[in-house]
N, C-alpha and C. Protein backbone atom coordinates (compact mmCIF):
# COMPACT_ATOMS: atom_id res chain seq x y z
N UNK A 1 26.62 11.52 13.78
CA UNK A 1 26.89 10.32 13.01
C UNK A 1 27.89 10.67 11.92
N UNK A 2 29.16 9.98 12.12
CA UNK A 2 30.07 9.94 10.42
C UNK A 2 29.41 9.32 9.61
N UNK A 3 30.06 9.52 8.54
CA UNK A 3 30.21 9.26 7.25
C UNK A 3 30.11 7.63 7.01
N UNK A 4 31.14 7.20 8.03
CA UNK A 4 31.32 5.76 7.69
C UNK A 4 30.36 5.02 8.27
N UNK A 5 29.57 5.47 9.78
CA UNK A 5 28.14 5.23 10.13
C UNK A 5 27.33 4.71 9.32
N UNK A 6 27.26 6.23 8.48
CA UNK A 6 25.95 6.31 7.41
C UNK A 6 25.76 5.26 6.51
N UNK A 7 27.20 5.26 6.03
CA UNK A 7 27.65 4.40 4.70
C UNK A 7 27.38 2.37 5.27
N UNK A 8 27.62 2.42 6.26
CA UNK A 8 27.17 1.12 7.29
C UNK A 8 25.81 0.75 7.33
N UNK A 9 24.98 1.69 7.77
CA UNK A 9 23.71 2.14 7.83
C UNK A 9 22.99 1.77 6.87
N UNK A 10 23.58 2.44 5.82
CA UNK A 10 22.66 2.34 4.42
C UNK A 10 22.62 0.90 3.89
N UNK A 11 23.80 0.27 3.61
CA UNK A 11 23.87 -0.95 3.19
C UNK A 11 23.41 -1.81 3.99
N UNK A 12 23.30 -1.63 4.95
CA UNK A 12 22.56 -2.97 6.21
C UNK A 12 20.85 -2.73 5.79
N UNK A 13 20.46 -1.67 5.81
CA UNK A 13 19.55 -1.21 5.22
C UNK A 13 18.97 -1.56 4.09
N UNK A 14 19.84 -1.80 3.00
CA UNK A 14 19.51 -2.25 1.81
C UNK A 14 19.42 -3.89 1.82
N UNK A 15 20.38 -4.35 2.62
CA UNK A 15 20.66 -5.92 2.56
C UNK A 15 19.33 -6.65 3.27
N UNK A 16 19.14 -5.92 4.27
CA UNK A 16 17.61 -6.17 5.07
C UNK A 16 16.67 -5.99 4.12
N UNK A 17 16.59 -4.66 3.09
CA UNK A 17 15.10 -4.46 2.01
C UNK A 17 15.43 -5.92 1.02
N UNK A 18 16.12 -5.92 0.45
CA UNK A 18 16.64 -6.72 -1.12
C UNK A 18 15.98 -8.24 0.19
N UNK A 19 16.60 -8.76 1.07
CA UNK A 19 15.99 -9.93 1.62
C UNK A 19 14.46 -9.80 1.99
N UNK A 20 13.83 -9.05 2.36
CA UNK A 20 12.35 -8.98 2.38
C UNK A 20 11.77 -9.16 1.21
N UNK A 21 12.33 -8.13 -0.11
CA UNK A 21 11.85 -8.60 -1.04
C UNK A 21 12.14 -10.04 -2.24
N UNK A 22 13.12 -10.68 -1.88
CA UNK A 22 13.65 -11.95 -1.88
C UNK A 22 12.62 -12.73 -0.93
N UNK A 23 11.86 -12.52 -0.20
CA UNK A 23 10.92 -13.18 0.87
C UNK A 23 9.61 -13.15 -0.08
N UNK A 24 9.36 -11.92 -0.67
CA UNK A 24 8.18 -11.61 -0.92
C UNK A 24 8.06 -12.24 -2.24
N UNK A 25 9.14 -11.65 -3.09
CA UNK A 25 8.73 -12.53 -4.60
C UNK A 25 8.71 -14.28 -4.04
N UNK A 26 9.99 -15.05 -3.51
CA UNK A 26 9.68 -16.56 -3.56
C UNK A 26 8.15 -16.68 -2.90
N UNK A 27 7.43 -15.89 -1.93
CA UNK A 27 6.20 -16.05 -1.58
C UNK A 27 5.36 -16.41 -2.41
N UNK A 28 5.24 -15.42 -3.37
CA UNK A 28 4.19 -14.94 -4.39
C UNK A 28 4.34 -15.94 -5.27
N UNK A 29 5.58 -16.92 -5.69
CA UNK A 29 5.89 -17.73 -6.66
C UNK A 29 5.36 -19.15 -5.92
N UNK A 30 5.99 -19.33 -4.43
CA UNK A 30 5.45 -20.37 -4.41
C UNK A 30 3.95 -20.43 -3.51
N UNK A 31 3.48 -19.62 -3.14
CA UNK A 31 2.35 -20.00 -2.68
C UNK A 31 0.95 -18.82 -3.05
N UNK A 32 1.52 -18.69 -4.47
CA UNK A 32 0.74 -17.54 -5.20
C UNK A 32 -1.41 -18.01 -5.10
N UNK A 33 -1.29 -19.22 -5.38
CA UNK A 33 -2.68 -19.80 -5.12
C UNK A 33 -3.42 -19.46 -4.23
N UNK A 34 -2.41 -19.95 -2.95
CA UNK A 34 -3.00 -19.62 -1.51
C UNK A 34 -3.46 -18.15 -1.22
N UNK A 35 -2.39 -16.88 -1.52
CA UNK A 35 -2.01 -15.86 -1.17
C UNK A 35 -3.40 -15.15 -2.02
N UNK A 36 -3.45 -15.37 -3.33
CA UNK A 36 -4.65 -15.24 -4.36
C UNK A 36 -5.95 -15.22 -3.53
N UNK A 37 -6.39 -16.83 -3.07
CA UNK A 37 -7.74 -17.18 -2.18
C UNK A 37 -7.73 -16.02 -1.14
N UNK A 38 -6.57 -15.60 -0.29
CA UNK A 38 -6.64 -15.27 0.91
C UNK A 38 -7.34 -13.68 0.56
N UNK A 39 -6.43 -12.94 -0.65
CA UNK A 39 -7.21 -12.02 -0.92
C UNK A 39 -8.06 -11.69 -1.58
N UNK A 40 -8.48 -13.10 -2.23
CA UNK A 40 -9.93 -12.49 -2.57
C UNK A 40 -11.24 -13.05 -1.91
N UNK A 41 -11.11 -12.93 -0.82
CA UNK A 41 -11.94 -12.69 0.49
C UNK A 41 -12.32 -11.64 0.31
N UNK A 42 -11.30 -10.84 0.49
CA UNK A 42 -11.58 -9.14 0.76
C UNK A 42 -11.48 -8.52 -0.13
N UNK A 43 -11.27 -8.91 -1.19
CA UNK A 43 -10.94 -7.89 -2.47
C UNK A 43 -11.43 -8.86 -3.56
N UNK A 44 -12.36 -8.00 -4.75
CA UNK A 44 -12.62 -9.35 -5.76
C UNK A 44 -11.46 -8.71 -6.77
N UNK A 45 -10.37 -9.74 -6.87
CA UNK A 45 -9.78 -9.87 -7.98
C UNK A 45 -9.36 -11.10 -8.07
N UNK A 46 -9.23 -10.98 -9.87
CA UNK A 46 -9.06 -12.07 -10.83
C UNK A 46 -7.46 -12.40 -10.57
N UNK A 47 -6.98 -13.57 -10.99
CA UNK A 47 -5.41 -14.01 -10.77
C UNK A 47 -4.73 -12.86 -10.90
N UNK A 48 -5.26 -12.56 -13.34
CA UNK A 48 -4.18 -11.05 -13.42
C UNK A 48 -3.87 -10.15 -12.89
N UNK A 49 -5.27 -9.60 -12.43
CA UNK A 49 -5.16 -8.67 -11.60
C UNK A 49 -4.08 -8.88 -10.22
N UNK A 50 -4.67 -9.79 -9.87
CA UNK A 50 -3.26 -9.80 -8.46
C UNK A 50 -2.01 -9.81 -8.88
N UNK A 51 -2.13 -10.25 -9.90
CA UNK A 51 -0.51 -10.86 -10.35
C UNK A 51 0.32 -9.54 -10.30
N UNK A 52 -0.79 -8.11 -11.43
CA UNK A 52 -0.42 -6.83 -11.47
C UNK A 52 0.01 -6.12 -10.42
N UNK A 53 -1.03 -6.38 -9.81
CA UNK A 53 -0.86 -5.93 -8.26
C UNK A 53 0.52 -5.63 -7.60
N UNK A 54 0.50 -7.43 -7.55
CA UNK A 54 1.77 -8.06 -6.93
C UNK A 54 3.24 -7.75 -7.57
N UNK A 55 2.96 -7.46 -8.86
CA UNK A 55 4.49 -7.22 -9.57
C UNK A 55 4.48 -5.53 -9.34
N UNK A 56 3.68 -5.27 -9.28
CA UNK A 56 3.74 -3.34 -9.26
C UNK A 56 4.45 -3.13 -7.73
N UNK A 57 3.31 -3.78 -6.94
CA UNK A 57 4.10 -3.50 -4.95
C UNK A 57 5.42 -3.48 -5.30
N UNK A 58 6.14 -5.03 -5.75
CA UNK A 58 7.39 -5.17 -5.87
C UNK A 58 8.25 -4.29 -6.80
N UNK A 59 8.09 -3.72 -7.27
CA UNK A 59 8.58 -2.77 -8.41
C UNK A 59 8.59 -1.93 -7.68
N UNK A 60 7.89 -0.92 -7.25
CA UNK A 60 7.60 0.35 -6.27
C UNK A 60 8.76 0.12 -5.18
N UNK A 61 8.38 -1.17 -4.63
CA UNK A 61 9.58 -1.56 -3.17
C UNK A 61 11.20 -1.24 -3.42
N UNK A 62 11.14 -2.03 -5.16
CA UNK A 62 12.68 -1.97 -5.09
C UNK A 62 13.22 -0.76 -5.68
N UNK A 63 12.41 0.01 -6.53
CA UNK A 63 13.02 1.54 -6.81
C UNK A 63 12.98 2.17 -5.46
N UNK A 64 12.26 2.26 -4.04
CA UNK A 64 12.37 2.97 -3.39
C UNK A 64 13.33 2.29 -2.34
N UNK A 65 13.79 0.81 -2.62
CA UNK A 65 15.14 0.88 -1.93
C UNK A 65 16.52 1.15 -2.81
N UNK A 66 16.45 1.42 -3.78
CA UNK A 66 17.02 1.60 -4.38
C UNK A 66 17.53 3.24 -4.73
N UNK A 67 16.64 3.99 -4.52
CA UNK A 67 16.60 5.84 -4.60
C UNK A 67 16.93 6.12 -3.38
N UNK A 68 16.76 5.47 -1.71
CA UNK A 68 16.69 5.52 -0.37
C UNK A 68 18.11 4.67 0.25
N UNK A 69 18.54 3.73 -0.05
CA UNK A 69 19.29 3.17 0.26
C UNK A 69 20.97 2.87 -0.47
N UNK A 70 20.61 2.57 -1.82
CA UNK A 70 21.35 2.56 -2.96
C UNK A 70 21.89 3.59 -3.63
N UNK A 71 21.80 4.42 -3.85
CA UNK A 71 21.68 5.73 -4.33
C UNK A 71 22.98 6.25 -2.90
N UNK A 72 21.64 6.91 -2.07
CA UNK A 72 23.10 7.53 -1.15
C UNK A 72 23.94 6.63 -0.94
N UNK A 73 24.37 5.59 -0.55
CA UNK A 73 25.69 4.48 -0.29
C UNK A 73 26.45 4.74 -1.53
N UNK A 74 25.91 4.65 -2.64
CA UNK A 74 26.92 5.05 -3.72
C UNK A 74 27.71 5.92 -3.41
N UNK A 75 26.15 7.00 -3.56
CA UNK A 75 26.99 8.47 -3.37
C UNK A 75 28.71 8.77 -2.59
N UNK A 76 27.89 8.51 -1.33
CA UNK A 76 28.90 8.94 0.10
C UNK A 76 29.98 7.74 -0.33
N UNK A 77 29.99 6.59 -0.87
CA UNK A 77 31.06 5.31 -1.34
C UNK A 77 32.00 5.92 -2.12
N UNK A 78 31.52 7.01 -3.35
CA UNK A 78 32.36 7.24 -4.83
C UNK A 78 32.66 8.44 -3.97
N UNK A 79 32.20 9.36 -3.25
CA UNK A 79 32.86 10.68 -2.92
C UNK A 79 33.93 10.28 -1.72
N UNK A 80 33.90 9.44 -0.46
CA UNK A 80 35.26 9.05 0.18
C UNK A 80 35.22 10.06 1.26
N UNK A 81 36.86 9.97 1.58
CA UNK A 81 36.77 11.03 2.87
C UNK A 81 36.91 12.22 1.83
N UNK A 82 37.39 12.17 0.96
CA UNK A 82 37.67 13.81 0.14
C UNK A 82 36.42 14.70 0.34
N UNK A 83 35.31 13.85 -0.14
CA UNK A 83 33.82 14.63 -0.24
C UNK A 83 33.35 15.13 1.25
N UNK A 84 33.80 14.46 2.45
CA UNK A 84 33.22 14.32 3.50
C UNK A 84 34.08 16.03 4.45
């Protein structure tokens, strides 16, 4: 695989994570009630608590597309063919 592969790769990669999580927050915003009931079936927590929950997953998601996806595309982007 080149360079320019990778650099393809990564950003399709990222554009696919950033839209999942664009899926996941409007979820949580608009059908936070529902999503709430559904898990506390199985789990007893209070709204805050989910809310925590729910903002932490998303936080975690986007630093690790962001260290995984973002990060190297930079990288291999600012270094060029020179670096390669």
């Amino acid at each position: 695989m080149d360079i320019e592969t990778l650099r393809h790769l990564l950003l399709c990669c990222a554009i696919v994570n950033y839209a999942i999580l664009t899926v996941w927050f409007l979820a949580f915003v608009g059908f936070h009630d529902g999503i709430h009931r559904l898990h506390s079936r199985w789990f007893r927590l209070t709204p805050e608590r989910f809310d925590v929950v729910s903002y932490a997953g998303m936080a975690v998601y986007k630093i690790g597309v962001l260290l995984f996806n973002l990060v190297p595309w930079l990288a291999l982007t600012w270094l060029g063919p020179a670096g390669a």
